[in-house]
N, C-alpha and C. Protein backbone atom coordinates (compact mmCIF):
# COMPACT_ATOMS: atom_id res chain seq x y z
N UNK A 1 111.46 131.48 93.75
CA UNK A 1 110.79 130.65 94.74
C UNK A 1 110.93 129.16 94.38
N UNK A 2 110.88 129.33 93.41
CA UNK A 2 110.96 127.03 92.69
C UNK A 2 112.51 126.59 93.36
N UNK A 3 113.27 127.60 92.70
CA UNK A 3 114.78 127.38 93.48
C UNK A 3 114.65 126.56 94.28
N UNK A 4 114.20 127.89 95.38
CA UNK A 4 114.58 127.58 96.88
C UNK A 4 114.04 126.15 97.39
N UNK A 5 112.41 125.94 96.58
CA UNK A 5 112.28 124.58 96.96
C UNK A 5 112.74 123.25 96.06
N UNK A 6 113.52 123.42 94.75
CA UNK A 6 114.18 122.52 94.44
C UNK A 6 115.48 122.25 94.99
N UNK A 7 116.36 123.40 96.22
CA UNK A 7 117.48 123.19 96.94
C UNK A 7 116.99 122.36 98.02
N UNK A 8 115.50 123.03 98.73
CA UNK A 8 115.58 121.73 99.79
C UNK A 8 115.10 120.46 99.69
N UNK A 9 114.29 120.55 98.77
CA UNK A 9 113.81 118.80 98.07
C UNK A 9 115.71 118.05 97.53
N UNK A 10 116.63 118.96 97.28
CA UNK A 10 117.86 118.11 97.15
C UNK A 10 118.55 117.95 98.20
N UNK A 11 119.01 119.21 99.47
CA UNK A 11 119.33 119.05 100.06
C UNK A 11 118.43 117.59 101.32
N UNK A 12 117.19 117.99 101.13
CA UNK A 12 116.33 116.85 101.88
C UNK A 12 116.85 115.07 101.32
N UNK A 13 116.77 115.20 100.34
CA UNK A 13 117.77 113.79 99.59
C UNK A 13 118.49 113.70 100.54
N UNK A 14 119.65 114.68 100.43
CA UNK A 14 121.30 114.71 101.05
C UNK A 14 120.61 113.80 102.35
N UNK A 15 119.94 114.87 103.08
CA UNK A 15 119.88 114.30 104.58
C UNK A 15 119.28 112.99 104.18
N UNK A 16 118.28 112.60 103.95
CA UNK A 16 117.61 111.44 104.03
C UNK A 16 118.85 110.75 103.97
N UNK A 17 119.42 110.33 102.75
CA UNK A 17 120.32 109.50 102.82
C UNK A 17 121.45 109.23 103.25
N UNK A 18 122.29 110.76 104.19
CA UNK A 18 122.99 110.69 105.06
C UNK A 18 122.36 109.97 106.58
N UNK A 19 120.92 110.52 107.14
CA UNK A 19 120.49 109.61 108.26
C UNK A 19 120.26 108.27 107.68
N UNK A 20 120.30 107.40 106.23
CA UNK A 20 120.05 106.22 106.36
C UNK A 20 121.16 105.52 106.56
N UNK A 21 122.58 106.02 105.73
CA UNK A 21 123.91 105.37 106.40
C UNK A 21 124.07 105.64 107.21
N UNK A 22 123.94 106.72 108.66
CA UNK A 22 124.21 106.61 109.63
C UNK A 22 123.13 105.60 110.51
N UNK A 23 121.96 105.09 110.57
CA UNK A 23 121.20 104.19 111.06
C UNK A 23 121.75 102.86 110.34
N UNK A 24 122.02 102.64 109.18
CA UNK A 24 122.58 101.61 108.94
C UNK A 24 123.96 100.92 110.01
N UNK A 25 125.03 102.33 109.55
CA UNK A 25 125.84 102.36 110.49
C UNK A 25 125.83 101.86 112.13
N UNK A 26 125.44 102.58 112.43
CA UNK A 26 125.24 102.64 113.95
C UNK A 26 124.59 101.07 114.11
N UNK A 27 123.15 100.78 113.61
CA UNK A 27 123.03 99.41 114.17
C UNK A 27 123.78 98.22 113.62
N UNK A 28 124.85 97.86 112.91
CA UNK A 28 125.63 97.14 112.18
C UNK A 28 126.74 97.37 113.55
N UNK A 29 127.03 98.16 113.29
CA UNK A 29 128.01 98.27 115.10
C UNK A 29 127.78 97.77 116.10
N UNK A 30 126.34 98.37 116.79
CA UNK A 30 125.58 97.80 117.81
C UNK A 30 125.79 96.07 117.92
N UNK A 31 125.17 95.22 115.99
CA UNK A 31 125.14 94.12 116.14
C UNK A 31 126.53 93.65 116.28
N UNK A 32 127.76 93.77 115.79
CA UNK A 32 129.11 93.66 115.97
C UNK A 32 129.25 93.34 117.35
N UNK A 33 128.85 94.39 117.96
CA UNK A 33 129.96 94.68 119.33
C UNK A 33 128.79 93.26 120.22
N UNK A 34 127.80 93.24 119.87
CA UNK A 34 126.37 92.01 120.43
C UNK A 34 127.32 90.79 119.84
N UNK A 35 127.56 90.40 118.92
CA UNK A 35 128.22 89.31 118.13
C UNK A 35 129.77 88.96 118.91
N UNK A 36 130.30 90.69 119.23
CA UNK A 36 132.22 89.85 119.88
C UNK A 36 131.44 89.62 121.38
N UNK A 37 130.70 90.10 121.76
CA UNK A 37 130.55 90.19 122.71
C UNK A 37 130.03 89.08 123.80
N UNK A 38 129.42 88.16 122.45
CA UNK A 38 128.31 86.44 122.77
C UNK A 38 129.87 85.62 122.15
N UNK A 39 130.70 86.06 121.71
CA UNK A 39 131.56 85.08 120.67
C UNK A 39 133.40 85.21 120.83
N UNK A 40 133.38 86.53 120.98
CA UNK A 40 134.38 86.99 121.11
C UNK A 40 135.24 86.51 120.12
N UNK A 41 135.10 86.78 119.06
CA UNK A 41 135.28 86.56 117.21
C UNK A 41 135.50 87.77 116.98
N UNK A 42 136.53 88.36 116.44
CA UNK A 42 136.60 89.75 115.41
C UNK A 42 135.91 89.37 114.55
N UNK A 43 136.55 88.61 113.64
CA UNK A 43 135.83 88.12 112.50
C UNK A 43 134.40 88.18 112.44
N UNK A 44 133.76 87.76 113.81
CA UNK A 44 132.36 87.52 113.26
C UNK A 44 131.65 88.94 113.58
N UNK A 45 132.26 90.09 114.31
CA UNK A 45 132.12 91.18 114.25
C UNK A 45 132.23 91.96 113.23
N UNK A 46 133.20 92.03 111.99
CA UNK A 46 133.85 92.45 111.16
C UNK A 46 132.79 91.91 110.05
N UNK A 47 132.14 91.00 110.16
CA UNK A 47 131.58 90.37 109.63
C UNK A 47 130.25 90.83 109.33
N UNK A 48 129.80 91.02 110.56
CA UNK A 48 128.42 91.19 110.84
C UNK A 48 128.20 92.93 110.09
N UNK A 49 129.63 93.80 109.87
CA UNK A 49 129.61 94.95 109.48
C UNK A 49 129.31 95.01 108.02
N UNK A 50 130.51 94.44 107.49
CA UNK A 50 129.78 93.92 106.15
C UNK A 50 129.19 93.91 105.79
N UNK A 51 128.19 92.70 106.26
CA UNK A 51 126.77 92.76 105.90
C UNK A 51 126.14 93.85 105.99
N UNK A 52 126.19 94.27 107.08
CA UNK A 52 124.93 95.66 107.78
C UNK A 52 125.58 96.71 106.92
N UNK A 53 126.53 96.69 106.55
CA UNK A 53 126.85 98.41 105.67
C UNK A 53 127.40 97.95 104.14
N UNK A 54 127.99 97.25 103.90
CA UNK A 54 128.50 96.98 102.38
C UNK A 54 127.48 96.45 101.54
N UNK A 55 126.37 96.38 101.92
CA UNK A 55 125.38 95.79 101.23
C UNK A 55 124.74 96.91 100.52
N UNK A 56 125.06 97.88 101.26
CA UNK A 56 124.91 99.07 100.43
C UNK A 56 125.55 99.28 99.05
N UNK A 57 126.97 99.09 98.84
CA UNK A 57 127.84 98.89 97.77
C UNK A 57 126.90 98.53 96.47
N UNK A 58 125.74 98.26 96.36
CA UNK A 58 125.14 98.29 94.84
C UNK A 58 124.42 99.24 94.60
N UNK A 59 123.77 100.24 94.98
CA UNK A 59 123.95 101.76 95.05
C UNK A 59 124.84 101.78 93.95
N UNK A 60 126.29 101.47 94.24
CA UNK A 60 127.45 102.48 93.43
C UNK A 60 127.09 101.70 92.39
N UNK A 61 127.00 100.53 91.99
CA UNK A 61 126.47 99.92 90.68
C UNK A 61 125.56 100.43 90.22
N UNK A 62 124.58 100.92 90.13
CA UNK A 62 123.28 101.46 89.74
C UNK A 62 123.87 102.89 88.97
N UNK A 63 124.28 103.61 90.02
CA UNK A 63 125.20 104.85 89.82
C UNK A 63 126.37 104.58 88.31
N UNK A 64 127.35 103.68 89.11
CA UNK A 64 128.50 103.56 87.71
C UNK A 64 127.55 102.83 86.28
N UNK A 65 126.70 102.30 86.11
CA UNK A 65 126.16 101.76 85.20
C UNK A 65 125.45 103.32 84.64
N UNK A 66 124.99 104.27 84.93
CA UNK A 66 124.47 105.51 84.86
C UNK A 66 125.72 106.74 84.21
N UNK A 67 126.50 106.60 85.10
CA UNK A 67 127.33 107.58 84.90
C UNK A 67 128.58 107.40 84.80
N UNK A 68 129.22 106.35 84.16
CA UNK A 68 130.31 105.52 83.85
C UNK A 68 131.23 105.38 85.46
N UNK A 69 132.85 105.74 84.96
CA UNK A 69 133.37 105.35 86.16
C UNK A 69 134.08 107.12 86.57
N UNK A 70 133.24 108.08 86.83
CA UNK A 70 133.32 108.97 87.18
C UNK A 70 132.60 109.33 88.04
N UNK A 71 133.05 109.91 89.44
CA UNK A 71 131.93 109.90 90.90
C UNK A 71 132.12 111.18 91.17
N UNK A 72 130.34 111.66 91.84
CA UNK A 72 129.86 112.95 92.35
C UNK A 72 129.42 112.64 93.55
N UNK A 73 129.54 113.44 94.70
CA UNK A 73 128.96 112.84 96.02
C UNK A 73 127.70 113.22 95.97
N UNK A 74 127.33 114.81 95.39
CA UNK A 74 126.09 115.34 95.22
C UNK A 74 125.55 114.82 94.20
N UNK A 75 125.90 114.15 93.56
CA UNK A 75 124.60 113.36 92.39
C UNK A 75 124.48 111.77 92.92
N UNK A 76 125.63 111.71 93.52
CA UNK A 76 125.06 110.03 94.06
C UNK A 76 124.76 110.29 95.59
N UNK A 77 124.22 111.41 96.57
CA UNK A 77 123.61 111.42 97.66
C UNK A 77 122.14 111.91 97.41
N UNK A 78 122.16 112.67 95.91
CA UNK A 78 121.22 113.04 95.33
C UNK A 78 120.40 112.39 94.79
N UNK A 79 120.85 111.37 94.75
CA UNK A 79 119.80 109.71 94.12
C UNK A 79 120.18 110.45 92.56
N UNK A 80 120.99 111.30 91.93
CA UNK A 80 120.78 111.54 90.58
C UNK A 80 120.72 110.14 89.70
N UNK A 81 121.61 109.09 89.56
CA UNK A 81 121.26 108.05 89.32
C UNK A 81 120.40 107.40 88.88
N UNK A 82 118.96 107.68 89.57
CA UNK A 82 117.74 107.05 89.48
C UNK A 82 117.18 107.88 88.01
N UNK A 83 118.05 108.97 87.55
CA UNK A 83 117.28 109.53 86.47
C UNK A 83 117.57 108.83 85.45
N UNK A 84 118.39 107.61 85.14
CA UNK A 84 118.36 106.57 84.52
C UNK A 84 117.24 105.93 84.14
N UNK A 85 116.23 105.77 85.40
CA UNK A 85 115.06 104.90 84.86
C UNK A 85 115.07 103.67 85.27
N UNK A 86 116.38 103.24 85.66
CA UNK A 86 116.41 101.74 86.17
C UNK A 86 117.23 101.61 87.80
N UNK A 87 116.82 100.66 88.71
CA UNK A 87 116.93 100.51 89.82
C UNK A 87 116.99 98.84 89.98
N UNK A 88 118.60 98.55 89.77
CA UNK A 88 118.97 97.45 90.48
C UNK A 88 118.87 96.53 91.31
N UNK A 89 119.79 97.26 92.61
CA UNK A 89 119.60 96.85 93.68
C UNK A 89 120.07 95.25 94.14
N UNK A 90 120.94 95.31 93.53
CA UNK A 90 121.24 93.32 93.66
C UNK A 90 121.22 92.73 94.95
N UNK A 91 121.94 93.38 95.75
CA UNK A 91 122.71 92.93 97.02
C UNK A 91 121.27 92.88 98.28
N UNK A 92 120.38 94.18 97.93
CA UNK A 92 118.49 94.36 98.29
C UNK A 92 118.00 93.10 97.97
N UNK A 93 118.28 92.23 98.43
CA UNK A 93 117.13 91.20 98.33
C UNK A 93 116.77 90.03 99.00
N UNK A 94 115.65 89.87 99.38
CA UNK A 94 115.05 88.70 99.83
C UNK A 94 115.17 87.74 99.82
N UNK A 95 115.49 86.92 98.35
CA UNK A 95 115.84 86.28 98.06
C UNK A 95 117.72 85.27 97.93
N UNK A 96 118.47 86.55 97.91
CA UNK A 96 120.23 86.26 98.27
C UNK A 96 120.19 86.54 99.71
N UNK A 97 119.32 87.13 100.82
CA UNK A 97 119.26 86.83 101.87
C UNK A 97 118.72 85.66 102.29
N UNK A 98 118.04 84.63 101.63
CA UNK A 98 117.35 83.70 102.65
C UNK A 98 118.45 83.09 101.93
N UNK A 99 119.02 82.65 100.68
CA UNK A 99 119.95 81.13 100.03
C UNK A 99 121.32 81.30 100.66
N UNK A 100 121.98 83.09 101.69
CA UNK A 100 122.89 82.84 102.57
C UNK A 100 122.33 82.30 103.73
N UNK A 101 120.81 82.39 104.29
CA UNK A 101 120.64 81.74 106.03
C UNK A 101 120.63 80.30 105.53
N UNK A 102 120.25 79.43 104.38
CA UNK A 102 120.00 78.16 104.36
C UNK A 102 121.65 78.14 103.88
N UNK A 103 122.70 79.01 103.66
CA UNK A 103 123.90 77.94 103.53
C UNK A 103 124.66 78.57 104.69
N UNK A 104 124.43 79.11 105.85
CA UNK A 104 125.20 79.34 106.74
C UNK A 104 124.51 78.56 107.95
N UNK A 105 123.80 77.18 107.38
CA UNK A 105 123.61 75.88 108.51
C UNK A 105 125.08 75.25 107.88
N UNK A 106 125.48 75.17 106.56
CA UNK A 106 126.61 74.32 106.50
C UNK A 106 127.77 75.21 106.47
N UNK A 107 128.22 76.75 106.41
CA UNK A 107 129.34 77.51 106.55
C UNK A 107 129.00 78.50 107.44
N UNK A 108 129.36 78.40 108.91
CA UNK A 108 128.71 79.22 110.23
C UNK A 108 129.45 80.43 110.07
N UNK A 109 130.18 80.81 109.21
CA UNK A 109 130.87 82.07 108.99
C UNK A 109 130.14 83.21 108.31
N UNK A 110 128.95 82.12 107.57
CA UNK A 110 128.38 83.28 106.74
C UNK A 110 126.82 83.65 107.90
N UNK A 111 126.73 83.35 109.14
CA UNK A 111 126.10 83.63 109.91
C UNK A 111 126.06 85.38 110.58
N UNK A 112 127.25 85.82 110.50
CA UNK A 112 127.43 86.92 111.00
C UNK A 112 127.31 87.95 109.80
N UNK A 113 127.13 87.68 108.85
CA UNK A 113 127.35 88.11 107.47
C UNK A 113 125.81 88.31 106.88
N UNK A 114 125.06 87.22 107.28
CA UNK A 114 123.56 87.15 106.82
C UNK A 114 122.49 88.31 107.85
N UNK A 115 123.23 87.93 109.15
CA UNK A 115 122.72 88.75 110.08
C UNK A 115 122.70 90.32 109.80
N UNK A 116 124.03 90.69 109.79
CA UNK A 116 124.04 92.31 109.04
C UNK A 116 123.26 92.77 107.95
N UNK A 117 123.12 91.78 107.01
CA UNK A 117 122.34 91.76 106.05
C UNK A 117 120.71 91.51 106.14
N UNK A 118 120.01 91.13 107.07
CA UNK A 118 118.82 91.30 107.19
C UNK A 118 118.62 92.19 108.23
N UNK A 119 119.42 92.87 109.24
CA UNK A 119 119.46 94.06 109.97
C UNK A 119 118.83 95.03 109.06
N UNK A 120 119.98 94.74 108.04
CA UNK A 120 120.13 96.04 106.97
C UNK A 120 118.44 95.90 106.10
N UNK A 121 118.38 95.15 105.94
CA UNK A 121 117.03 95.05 105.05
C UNK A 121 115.71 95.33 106.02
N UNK A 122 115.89 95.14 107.67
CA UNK A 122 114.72 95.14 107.62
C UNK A 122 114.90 96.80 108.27
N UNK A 123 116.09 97.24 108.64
CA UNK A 123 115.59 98.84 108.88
C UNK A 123 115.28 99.39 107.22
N UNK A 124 115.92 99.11 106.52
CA UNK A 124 115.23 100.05 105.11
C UNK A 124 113.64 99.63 104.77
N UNK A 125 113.66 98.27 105.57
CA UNK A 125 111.84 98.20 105.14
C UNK A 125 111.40 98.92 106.27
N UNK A 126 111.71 99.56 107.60
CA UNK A 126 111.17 100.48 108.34
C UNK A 126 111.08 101.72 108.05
N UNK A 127 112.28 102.20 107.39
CA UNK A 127 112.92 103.30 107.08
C UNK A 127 112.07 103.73 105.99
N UNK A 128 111.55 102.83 104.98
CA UNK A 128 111.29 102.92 103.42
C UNK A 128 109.67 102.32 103.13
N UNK A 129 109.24 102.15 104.31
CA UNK A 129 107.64 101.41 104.34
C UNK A 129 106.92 101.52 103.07
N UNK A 130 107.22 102.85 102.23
CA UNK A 130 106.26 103.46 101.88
C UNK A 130 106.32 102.92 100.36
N UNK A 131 107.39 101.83 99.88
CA UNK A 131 108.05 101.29 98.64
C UNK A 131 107.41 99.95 98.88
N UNK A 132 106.51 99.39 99.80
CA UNK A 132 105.97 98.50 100.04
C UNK A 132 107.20 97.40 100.36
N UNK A 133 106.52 96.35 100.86
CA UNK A 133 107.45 95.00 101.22
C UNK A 133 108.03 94.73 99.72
N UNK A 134 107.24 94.54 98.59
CA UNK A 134 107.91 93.68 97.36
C UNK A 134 108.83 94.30 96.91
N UNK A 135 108.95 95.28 97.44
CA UNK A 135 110.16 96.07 96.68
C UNK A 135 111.72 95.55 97.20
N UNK A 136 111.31 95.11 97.91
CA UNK A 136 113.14 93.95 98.63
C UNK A 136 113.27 93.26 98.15
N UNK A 137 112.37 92.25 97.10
CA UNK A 137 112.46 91.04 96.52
C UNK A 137 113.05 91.21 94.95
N UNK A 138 113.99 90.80 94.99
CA UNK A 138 114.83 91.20 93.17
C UNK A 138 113.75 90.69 91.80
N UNK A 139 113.08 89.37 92.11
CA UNK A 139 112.22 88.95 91.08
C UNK A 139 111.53 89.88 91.11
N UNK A 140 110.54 90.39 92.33
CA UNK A 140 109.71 91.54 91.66
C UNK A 140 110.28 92.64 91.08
N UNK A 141 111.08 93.05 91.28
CA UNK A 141 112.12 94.13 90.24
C UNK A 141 112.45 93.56 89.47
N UNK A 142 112.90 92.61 88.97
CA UNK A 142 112.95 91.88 87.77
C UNK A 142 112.21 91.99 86.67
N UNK A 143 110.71 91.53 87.32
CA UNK A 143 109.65 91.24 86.59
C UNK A 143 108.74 92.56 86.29
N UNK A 144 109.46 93.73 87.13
CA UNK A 144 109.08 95.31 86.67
C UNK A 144 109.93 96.12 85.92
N UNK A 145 111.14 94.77 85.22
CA UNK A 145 112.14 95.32 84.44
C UNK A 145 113.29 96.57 85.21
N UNK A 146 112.91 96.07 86.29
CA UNK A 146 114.18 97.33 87.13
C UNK A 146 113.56 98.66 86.47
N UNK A 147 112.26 98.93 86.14
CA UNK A 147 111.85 100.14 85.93
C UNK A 147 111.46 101.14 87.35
N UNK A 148 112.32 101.67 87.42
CA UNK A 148 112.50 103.10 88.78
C UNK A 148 110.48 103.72 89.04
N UNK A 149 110.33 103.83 87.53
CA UNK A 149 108.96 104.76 87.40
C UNK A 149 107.65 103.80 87.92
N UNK A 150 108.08 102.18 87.77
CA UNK A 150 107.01 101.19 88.33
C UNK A 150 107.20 100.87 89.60
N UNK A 151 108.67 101.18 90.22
CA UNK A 151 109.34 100.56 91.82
C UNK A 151 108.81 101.40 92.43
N UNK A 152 108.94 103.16 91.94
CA UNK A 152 109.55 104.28 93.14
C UNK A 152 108.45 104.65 94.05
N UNK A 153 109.53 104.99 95.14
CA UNK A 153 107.97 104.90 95.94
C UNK A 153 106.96 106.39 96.07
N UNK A 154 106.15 105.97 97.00
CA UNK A 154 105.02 106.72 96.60
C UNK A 154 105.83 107.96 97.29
N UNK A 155 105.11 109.25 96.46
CA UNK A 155 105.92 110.64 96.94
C UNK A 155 104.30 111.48 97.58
């Protein structure tokens, strides 16, 4: 009986974090096709993807710092990773999101780029309510030593 519910507490992982790249996904598109569509810019479409989905890309840092440079889809959809103890998150933050909106008044390229990127942040603060707001902000992970067991959220 423990099995069966330690398969769906993993498989439940799987999904969770398969519906969060696909909501990531999907509205990073949405904003794209909103962006060629006011601009008619690839670039600033292509752009706006970036942001909204590659910001994800420190995930795999957290992961390769854990488990060298050898990859599992089921231990990194599995959050196995987090059994490290420490939680990164560089690219998650509040803070490298607002110092790109104050320098994309002087480089308008990084406009479509910042945008994806607070898309992205504020569905995981919808998505993730339950990790509270400070948990987007890198100083407060910082200052909790990137400790997973002081971040994680409430279960």
């Amino acid at each position: 009986m423990r099995d069966v519910f330690k398969n769906k507490m993993k498989n439940g992982k799987h999904f969770r974090t398969s519906l969060d790249l696909v909501i990531h996904a999907v509205s990073a598109l949405l904003l794209a096709w909103l962006l060629y569509w006011a601009t008619r810019q690839l670039l600033w479409a292509a752009l706006a993807i970036v942001g909204g989905v590659l910001i994800d890309i420190d995930h795999f840092f957290d992961y390769f710092k854990y488990y060298g440079f050898k990859f599992s889809f089921k231990d990194f959809f599995g959050h196995k990773y987090l059994d490290s103890g420490k939680t990164y998150l560089i690219f998650h933050s509040v803070e490298l999101v607002a110092v790109l909106w104050l320098l994309s008044v002087a480089f308008i390229w990084i406009t479509p780029l910042v945008l994806g990127m607070t898309l992205h942040m504020l569905t995981d603060y919808a998505i993730h309510r339950r990790e509270g707001p400070n948990y987007l902000f890198l100083i407060y992970r910082w200052r909790h030593k990137f400790d997973y067991e002081k971040l994680k959220p409430i279960e």
